[in-house]
C-alpha atoms as a PDB file:
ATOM      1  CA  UNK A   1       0.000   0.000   0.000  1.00  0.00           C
ATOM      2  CA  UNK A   2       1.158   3.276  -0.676  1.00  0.00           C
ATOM      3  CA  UNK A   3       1.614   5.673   1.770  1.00  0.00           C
ATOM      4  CA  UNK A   4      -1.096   8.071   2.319  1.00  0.00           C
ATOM      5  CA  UNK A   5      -0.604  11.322   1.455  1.00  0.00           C
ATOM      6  CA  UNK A   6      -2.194  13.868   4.050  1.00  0.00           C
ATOM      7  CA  UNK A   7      -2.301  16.840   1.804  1.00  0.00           C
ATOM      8  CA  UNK A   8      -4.449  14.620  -1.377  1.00  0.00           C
ATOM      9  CA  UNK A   9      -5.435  11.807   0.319  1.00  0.00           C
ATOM     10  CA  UNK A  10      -7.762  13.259   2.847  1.00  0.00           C
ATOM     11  CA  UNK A  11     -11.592  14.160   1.329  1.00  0.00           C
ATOM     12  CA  UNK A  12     -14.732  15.497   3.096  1.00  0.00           C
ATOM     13  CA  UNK A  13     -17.677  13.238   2.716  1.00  0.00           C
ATOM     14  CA  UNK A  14     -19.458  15.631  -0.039  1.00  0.00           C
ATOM     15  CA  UNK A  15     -16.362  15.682  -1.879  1.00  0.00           C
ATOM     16  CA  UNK A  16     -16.357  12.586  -2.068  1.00  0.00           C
ATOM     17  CA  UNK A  17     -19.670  12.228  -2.703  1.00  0.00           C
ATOM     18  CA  UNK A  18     -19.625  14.749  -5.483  1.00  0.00           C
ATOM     19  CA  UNK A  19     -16.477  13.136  -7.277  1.00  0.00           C
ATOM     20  CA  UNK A  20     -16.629   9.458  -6.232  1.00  0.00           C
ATOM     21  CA  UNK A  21     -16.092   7.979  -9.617  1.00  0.00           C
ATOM     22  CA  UNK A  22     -12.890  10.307  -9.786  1.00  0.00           C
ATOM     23  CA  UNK A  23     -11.414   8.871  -6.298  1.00  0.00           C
ATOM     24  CA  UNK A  24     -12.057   5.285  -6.850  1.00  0.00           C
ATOM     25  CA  UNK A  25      -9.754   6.317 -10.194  1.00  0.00           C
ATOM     26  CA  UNK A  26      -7.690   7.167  -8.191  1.00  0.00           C
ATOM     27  CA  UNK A  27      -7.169   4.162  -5.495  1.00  0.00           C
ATOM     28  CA  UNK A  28      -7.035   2.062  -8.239  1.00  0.00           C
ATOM     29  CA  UNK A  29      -4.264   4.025 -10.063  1.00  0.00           C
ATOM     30  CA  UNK A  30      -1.694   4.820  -6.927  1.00  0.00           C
ATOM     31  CA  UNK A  31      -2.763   2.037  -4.300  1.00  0.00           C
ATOM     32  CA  UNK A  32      -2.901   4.749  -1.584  1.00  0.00           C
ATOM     33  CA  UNK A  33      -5.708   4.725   1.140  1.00  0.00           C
ATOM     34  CA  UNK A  34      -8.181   7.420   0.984  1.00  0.00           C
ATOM     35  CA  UNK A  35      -9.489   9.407   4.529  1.00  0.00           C
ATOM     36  CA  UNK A  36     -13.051  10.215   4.170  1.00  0.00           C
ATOM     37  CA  UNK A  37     -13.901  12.785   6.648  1.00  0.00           C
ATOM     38  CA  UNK A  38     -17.277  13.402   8.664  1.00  0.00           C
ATOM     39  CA  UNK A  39     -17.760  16.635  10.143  1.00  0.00           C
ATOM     40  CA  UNK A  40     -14.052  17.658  10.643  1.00  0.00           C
ATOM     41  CA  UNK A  41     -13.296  13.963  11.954  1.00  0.00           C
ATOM     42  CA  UNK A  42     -12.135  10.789  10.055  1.00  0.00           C
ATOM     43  CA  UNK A  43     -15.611   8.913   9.487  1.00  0.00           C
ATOM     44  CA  UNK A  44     -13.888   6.037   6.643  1.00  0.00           C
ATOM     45  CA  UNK A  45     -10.543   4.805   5.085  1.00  0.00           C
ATOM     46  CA  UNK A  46     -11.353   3.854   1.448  1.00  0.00           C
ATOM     47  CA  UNK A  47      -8.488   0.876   0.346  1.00  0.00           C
ATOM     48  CA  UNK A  48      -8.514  -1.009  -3.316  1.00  0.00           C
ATOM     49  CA  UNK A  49     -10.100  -4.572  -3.268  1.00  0.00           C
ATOM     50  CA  UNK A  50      -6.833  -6.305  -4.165  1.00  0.00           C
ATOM     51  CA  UNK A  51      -5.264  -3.708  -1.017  1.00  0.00           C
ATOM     52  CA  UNK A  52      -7.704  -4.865   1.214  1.00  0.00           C
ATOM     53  CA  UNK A  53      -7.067  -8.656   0.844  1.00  0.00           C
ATOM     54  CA  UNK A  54      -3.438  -8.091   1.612  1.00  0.00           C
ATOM     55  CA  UNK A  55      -4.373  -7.031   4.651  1.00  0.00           C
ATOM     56  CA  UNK A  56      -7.025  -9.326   5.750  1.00  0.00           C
ATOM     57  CA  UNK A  57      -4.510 -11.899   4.802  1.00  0.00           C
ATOM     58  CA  UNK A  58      -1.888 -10.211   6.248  1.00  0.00           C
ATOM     59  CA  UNK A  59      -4.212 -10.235   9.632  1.00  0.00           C
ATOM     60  CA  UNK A  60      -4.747 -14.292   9.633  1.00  0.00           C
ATOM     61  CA  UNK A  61      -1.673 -14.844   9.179  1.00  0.00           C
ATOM     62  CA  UNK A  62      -0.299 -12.620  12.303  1.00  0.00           C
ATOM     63  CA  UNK A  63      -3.541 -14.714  13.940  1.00  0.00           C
ATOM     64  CA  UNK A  64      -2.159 -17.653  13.279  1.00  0.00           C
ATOM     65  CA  UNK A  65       1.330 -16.822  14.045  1.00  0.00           C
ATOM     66  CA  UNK A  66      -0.313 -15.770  17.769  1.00  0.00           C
ATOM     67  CA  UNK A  67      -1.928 -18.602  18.070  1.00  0.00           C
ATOM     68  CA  UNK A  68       1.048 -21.257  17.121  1.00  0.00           C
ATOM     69  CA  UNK A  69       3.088 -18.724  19.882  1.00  0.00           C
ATOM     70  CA  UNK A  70       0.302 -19.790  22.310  1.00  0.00           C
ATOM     71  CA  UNK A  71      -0.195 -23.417  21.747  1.00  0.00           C
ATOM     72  CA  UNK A  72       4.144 -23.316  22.525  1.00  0.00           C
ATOM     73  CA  UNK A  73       3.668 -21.411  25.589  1.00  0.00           C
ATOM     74  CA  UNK A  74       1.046 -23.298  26.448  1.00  0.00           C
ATOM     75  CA  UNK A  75       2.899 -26.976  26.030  1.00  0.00           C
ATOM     76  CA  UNK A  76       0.480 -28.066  23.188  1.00  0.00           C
ATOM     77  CA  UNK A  77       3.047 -29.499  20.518  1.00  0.00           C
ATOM     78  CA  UNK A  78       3.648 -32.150  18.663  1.00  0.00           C
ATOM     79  CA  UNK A  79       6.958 -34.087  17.835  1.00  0.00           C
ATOM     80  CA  UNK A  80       8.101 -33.687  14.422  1.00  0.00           C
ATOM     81  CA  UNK A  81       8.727 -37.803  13.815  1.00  0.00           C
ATOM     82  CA  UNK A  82       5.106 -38.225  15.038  1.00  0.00           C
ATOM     83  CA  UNK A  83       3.615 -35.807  12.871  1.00  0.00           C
ATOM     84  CA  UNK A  84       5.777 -37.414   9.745  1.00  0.00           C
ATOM     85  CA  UNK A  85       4.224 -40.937  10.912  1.00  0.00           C
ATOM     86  CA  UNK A  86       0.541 -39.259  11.430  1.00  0.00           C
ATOM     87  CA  UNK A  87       0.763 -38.071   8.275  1.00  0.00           C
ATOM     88  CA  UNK A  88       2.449 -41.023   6.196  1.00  0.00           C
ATOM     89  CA  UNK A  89      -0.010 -43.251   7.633  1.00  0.00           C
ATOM     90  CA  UNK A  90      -2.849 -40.777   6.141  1.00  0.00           C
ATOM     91  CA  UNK A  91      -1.699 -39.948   2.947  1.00  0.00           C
ATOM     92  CA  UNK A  92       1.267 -42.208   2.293  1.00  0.00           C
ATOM     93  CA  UNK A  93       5.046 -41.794   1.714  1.00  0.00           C
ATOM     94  CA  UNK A  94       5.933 -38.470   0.078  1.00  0.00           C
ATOM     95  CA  UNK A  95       6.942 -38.333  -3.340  1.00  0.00           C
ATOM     96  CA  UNK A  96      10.710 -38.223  -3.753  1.00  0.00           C
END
């Protein structure tokens, strides 16, 4: 994502009301987030569609990463060579 730019990348609402076609132009040309302001006070954050599933993967894979962190602290692991047998005896050897 690009960085947003506070002096273009901020819009009142009925700017961007008035000239929406124009700013989704625009997040699809640069990548950068657009601000959409509400009475003087940030109301939205406008993102491309391919931005915004970076970041919702981005977000399960920091949940997963938390999680795996947990299950460590926690004691819940598994030994490699029993995960290797688990999973040979499920799907077979693996292809060499």
């Amino acid at each position: 994502m690009d960085h947003l730019r506070v002096s273009e990348d901020i819009v009142p609402l009925s700017e961007f009301k008035a000239r929406a076609s124009e700013w989704l132009k625009k997040i699809a040309e640069t990548g950068a987030p657009v601000v959409i302001t509400q009475n003087g006070r940030a109301a939205a954050v406008l993102v491309s569609p391919g931005e915004f599933d970076a970041m919702t993967e981005r977000a399960r894979l920091f949940q997963a990463v938390a999680e795996g962190i947990a299950d460590a602290q926690e004691g819940r692991l598994t030994e490699h060579e029993s995960m290797v047998a688990e999973a040979t005896s499920r799907y077979g050897p693996p292809d060499e």
